[in-house]
Structure formats: C-alpha cells, structure tokens
N, C-alpha and C. Protein backbone atom coordinates (compact mmCIF):
# COMPACT_ATOMS: atom_id res chain seq x y z
N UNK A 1 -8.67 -12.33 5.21
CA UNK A 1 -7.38 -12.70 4.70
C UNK A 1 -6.49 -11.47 4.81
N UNK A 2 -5.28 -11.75 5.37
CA UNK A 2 -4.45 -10.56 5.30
C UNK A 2 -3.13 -10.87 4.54
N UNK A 3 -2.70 -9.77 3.77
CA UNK A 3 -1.62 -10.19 2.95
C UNK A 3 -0.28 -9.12 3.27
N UNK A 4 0.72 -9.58 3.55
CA UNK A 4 1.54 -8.65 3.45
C UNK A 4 2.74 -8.34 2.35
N UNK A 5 3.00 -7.54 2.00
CA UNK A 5 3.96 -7.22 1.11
C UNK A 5 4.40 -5.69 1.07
N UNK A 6 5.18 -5.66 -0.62
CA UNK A 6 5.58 -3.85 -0.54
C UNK A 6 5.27 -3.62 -2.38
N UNK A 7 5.56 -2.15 -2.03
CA UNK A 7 5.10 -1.83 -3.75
C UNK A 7 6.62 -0.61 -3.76
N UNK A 8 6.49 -0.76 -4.89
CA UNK A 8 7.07 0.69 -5.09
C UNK A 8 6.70 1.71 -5.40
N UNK A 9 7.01 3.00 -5.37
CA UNK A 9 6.38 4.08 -5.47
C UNK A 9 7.64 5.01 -6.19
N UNK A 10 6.84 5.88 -7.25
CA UNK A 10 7.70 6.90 -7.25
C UNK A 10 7.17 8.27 -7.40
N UNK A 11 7.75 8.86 -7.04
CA UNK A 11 7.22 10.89 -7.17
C UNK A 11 6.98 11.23 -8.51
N UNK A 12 6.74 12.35 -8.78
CA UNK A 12 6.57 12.89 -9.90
C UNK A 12 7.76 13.35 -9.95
N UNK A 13 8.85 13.63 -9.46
CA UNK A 13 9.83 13.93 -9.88
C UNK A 13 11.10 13.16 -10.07
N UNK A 14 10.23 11.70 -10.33
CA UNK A 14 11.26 10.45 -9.97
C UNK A 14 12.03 10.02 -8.80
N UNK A 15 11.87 10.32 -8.02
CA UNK A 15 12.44 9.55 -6.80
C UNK A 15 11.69 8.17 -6.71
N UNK A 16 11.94 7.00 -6.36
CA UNK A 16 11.65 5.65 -6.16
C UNK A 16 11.88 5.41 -5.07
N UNK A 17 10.98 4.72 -4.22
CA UNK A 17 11.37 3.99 -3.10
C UNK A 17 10.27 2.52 -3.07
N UNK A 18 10.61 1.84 -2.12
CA UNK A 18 9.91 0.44 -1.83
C UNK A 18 9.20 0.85 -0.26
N UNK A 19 7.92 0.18 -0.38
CA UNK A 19 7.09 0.62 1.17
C UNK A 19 7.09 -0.28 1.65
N UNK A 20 6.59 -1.13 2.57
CA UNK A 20 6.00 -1.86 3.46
C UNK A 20 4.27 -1.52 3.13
N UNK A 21 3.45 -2.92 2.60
CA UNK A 21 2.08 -2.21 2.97
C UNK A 21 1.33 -3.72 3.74
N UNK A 22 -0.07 -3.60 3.83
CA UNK A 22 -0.17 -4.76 4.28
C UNK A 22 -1.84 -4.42 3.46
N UNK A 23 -2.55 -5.57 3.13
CA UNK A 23 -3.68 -5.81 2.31
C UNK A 23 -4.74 -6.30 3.07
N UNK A 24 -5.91 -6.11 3.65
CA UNK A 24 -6.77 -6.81 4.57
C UNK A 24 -7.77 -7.28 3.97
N UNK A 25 -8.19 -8.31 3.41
CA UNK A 25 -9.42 -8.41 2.72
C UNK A 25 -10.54 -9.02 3.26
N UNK A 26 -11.94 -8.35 3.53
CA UNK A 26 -12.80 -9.30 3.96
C UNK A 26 -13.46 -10.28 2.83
N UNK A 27 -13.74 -10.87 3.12
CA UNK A 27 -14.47 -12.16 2.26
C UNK A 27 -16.22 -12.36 2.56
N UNK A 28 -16.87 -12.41 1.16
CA UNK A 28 -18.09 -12.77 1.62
C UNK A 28 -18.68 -13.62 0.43
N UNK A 29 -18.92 -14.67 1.07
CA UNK A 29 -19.57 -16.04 -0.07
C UNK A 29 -18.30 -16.39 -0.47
N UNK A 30 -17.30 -16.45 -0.03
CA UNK A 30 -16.04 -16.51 -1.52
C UNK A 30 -15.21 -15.73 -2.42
N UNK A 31 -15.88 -14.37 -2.30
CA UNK A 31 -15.43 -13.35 -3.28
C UNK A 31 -15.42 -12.38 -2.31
N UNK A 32 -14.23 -11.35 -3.11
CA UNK A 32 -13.50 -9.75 -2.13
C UNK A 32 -15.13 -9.30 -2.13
N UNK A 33 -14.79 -8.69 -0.74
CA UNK A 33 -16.45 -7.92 -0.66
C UNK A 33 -15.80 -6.63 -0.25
N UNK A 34 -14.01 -6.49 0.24
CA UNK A 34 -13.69 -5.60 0.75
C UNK A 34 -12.30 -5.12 1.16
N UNK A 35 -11.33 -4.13 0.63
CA UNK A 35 -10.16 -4.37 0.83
C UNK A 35 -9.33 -3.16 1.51
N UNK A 36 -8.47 -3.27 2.98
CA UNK A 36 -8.14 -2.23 3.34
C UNK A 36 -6.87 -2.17 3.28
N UNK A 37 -6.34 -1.15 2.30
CA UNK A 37 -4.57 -1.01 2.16
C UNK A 37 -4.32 -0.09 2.85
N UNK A 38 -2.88 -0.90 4.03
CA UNK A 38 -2.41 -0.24 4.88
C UNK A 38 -1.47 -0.28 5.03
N UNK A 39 -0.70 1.37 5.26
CA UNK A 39 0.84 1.54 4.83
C UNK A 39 1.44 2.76 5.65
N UNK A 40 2.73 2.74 5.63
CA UNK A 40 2.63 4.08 6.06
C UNK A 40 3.04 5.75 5.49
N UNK A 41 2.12 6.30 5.90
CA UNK A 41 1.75 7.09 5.14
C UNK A 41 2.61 8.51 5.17
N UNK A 42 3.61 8.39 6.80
CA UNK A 42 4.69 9.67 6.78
C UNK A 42 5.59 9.11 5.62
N UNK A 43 6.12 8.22 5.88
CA UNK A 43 7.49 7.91 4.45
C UNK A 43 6.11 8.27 3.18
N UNK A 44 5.43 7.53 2.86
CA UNK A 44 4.65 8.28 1.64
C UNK A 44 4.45 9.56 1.29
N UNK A 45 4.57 10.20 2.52
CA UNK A 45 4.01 11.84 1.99
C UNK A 45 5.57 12.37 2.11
N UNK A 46 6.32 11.74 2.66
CA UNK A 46 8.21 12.55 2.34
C UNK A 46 8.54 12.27 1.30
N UNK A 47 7.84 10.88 0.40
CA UNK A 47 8.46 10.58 -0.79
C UNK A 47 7.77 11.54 -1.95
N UNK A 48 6.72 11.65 -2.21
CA UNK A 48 6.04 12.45 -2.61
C UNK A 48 6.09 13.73 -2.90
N UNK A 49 7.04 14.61 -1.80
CA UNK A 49 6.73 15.56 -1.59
C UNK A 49 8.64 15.97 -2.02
N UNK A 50 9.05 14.57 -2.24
CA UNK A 50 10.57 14.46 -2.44
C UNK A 50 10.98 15.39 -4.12
C-alpha cells in the first residue's frame, strides 16, 4: 500500500514548513509488517538547519 501525503515540520528555532512525503507499507497476513517514509530530505536538512 502506498500512501501519499505531507506533514509539517518545524526547526528548533521555529521555522515551519509543509513537505511532500510518501508512506510505503508492506503488508503481511493483514497487518503493517513494514513501513518506508519517503521524503525529501535536501528541503529537510535546509529547514532544519534554518
């Protein structure tokens, strides 16, 4: 199952922004067996570092 959406984020020094991420989940029997969050990670580390 793949999910897409965004989160927000903010710095420790308060800056806020909204990302783009996307959620990959594998499935086994029915239930999360496994989940890969994927985003990107240059705007994350400029916000961060903001």
């Amino acid at each position: 199952m793949v999910v897409f959406g965004t989160r927000e984020v903010t710095s420790r020094r308060g800056t806020t922004a909204e990302l783009d991420c996307v959620h990959a989940w594998t499935m086994r029997d029915g239930m999360a067996a496994r989940i890969e969050d994927i985003f990107d990670t240059v705007v994350f580390h400029r916000l961060i570092e903001s």
